[in-house]
C-alpha atoms as a PDB file:
ATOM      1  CA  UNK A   1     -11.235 -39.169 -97.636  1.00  0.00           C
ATOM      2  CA  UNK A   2     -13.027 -36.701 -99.866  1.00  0.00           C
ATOM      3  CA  UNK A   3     -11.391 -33.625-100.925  1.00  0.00           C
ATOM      4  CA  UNK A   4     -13.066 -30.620 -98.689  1.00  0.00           C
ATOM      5  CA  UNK A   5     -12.196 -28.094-101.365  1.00  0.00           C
ATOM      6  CA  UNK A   6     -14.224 -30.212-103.854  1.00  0.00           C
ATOM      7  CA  UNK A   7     -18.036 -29.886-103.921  1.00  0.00           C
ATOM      8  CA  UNK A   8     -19.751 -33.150-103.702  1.00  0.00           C
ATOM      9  CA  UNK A   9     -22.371 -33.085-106.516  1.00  0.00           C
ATOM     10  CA  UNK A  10     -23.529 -36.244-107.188  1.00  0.00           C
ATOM     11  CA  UNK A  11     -24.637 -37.150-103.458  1.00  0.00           C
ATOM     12  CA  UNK A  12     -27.846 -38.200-104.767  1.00  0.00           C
ATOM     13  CA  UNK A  13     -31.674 -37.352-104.134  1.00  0.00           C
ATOM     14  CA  UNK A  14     -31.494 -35.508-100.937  1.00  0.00           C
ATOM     15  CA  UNK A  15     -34.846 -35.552 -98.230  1.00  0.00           C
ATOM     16  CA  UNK A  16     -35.493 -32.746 -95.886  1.00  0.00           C
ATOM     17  CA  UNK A  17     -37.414 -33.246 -93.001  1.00  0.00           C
ATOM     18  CA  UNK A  18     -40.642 -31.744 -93.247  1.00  0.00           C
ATOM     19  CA  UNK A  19     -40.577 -31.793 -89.110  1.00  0.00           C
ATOM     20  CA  UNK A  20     -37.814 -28.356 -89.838  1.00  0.00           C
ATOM     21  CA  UNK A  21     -39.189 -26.600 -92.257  1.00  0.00           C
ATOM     22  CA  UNK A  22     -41.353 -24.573 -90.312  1.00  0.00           C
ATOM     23  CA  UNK A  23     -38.840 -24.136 -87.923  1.00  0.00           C
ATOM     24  CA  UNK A  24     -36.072 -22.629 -90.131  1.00  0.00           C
ATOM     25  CA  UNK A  25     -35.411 -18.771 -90.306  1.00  0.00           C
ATOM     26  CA  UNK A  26     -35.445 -16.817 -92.991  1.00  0.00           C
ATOM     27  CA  UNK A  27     -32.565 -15.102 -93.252  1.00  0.00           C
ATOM     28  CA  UNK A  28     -32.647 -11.395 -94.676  1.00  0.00           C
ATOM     29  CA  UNK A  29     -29.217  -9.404 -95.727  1.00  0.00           C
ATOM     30  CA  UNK A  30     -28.012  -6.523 -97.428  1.00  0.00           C
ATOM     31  CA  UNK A  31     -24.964  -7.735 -97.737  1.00  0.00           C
ATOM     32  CA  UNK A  32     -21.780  -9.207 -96.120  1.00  0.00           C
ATOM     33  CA  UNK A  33     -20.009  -6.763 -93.377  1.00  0.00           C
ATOM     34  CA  UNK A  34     -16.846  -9.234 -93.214  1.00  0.00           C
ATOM     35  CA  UNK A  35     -15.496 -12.529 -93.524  1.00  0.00           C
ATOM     36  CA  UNK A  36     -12.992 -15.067 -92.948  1.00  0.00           C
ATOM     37  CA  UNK A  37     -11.912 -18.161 -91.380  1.00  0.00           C
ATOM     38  CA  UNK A  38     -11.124 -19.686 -88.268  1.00  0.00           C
ATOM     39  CA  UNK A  39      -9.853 -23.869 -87.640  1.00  0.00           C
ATOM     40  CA  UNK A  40     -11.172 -24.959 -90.655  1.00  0.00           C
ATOM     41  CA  UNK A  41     -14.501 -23.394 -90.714  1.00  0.00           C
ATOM     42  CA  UNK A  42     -15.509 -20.506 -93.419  1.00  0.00           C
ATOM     43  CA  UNK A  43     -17.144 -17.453 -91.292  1.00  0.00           C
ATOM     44  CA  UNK A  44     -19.271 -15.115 -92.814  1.00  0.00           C
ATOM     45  CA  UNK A  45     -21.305 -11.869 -91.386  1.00  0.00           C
ATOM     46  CA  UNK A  46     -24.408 -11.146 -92.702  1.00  0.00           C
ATOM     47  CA  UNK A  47     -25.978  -7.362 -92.061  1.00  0.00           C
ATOM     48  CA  UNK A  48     -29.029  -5.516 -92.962  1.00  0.00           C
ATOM     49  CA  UNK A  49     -29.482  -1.552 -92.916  1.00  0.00           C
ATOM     50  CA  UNK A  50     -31.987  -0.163 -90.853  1.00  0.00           C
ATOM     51  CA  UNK A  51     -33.682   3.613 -91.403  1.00  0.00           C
ATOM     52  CA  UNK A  52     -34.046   5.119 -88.427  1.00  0.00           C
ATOM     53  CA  UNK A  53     -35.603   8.795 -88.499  1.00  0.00           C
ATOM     54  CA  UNK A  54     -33.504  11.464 -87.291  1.00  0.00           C
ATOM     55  CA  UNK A  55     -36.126  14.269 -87.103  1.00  0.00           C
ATOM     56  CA  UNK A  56     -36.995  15.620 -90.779  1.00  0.00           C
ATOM     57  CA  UNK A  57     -33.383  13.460 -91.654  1.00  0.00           C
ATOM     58  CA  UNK A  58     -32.846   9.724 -92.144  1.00  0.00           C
ATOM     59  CA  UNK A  59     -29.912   7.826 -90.011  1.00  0.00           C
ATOM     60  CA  UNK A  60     -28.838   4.164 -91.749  1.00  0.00           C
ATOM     61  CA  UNK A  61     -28.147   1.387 -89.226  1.00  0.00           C
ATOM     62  CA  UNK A  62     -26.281  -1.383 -90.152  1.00  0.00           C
ATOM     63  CA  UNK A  63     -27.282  -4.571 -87.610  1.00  0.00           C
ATOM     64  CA  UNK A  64     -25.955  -8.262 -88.180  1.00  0.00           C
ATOM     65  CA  UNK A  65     -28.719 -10.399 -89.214  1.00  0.00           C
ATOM     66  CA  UNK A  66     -26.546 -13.786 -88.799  1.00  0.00           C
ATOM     67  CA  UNK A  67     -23.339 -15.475 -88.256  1.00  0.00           C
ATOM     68  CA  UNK A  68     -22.630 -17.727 -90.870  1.00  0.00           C
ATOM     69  CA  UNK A  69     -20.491 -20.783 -90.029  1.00  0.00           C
ATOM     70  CA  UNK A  70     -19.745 -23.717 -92.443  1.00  0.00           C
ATOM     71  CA  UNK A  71     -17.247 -26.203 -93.909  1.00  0.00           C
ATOM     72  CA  UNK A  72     -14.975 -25.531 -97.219  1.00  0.00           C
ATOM     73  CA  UNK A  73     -17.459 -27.805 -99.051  1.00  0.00           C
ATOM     74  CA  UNK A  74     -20.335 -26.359 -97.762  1.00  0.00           C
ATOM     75  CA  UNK A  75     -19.401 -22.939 -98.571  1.00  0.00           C
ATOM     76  CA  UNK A  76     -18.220 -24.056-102.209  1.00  0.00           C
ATOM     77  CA  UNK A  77     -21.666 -25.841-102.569  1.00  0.00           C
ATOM     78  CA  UNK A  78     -23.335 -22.380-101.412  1.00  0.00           C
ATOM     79  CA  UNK A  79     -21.564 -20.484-104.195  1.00  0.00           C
ATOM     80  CA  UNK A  80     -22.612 -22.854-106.439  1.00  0.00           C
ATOM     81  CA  UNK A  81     -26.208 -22.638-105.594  1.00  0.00           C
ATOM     82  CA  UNK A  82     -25.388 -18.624-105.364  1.00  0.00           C
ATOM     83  CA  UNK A  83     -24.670 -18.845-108.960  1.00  0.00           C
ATOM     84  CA  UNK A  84     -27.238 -20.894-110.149  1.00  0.00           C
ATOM     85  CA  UNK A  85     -29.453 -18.636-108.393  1.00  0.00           C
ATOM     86  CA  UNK A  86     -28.108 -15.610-110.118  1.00  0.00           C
ATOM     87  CA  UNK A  87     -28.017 -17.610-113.451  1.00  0.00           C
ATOM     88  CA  UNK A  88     -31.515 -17.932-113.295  1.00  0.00           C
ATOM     89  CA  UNK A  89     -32.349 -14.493-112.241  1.00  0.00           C
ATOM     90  CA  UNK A  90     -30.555 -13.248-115.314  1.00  0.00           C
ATOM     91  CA  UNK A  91     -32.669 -15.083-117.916  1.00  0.00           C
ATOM     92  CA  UNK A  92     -35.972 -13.918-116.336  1.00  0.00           C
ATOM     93  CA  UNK A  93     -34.579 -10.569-117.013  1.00  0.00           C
ATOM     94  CA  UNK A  94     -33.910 -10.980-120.442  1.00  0.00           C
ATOM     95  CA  UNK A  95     -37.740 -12.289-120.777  1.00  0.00           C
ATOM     96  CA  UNK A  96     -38.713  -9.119-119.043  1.00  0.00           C
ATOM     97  CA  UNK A  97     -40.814  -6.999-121.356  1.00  0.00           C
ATOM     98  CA  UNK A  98     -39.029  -3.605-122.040  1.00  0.00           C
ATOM     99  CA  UNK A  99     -40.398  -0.593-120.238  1.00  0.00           C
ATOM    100  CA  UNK A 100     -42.614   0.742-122.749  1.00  0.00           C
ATOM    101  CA  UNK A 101     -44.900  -2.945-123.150  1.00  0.00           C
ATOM    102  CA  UNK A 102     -45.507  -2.610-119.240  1.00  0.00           C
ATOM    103  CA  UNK A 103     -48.466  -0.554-118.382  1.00  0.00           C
ATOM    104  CA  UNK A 104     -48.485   2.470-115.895  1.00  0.00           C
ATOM    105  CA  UNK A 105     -50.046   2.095-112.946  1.00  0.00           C
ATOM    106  CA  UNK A 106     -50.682   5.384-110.780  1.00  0.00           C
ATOM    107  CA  UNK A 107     -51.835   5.122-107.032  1.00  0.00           C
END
């Protein structure tokens, strides 16, 4: 039996359905309200703030935007594809022109 605290990362060329790709939300977050774990299974809460005006004032909402529920592997292979993410992210910024090469647009 395979270790669950292990990511599997040579499973191979995987296919996804084109059937559920149009039929998979898009998941928006601001960040995590809380975690933890329950029988096994990693549980995460994703939330979003909302602005709601408050007369001349603005009021921040925070509203759950999912309930994330997955294996130890799963969530390890998440974080990996978390950091890869990142990683990437990172050296686009570093290929960013500075401030003063990027032209000023006014509205």
């Amino acid at each position: 039996m395979a270790d669950p605290e292990t990511p599997a990362t040579s499973q191979g060329p995987v296919t996804i359905s084109s059937s559920s790709a149009e039929r998979a939300p898009i998941i928006y977050f601001d960040g995590a309200s809380c975690f933890g774990h329950h029988n096994g299974a990693i549980q995460i809460e994703l939330a979003a703030n909302l602005l709601m005006p408050v007369g001349a004032a603005v009021r921040v909402d925070v509203v759950q935007t999912a309930h994330l529920r997955c294996s130890v592997a799963a969530a390890l292979a998440l974080r990996e594809a978390l950091d890869k993410a990142l990683a990437m992210y990172r050296q686009g910024q570093q290929q960013q022109p500075t401030a003063e090469e990027i032209p000023m647009v006014k509205n």
